[in-house]
Protein backbone atom coordinates (compact mmCIF):
# COMPACT_ATOMS: atom_id res chain seq x y z
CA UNK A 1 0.00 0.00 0.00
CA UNK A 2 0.97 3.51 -0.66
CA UNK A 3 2.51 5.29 2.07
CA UNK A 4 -0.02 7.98 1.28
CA UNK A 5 -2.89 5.44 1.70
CA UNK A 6 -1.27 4.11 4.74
CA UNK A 7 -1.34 7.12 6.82
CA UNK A 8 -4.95 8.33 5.61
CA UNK A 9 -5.95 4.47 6.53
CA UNK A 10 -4.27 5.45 10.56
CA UNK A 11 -6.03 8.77 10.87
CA UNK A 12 -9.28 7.10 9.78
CA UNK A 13 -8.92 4.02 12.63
CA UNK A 14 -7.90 6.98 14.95
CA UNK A 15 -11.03 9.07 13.98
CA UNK A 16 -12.99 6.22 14.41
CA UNK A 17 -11.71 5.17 17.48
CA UNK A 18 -11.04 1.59 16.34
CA UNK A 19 -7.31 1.88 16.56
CA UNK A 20 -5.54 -0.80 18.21
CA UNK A 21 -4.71 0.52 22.13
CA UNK A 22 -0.78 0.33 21.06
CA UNK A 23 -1.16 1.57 17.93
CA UNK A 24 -3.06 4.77 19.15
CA UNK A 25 -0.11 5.38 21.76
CA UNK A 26 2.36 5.47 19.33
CA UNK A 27 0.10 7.63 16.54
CA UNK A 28 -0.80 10.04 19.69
CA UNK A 29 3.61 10.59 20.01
CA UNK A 30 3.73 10.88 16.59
CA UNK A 31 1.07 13.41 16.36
CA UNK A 32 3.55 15.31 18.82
CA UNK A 33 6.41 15.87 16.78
CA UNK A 34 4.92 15.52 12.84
CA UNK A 35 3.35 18.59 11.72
CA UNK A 36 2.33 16.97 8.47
CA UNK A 37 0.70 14.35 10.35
CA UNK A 38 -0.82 16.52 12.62
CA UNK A 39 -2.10 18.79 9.62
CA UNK A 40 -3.48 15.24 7.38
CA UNK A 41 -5.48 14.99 10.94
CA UNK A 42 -7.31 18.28 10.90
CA UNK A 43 -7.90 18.06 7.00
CA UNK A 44 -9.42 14.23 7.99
CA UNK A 45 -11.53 15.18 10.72
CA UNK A 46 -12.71 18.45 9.21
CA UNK A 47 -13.54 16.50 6.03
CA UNK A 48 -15.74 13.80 7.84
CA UNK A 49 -17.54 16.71 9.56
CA UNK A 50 -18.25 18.56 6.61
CA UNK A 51 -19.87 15.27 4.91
CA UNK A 52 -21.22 14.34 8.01
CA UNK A 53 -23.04 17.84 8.21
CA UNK A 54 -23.87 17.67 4.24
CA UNK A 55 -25.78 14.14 4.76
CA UNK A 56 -27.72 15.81 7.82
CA UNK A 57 -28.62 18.60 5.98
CA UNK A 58 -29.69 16.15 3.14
CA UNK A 59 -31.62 14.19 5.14
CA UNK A 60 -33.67 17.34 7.00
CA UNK A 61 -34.48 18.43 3.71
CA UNK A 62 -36.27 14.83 3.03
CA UNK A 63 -38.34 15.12 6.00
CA UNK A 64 -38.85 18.68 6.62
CA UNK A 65 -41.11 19.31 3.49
CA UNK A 66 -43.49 16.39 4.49
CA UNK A 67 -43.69 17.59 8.27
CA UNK A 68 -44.36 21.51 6.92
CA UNK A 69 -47.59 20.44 5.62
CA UNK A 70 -48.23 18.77 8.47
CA UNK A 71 -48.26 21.99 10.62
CA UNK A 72 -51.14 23.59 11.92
CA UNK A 73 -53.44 20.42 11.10
């Protein structure tokens, strides 16, 4: 796997909190001393929120039309 691949595939366990307990340790002291790292981190997790946020937003605008008419009986 591509070292690229490899290091996007260890922010997304650490994300996720399924990162393996010694795994996580050592990520967390490299997190300490890699900027790069650090920076991949905040592009991941602000990523996940934005498409988290986007498929929220996508499914309020599913429901919300139906419930409007409900309104006011």
């Amino acid at each position: 796997m591509r070292p690229e691949l490899k290091q996007l595939e260890r922010i997304d366990l650490f994300l996720n909190g399924t990162m393996e307990k010694a795994d996580k340790i050592i990520f967390e002291q490299e997190l300490t001393v890699n900027s790069e790292l650090q920076a991949a981190l905040e592009t991941q997790s602000l990523l996940i929120t934005a498409v988290n946020r986007k498929a929220l937003l996508a499914q309020i605008q599913t429901f919300a039309p139906a419930s409007q008419g409900n309104v006011g009986g």
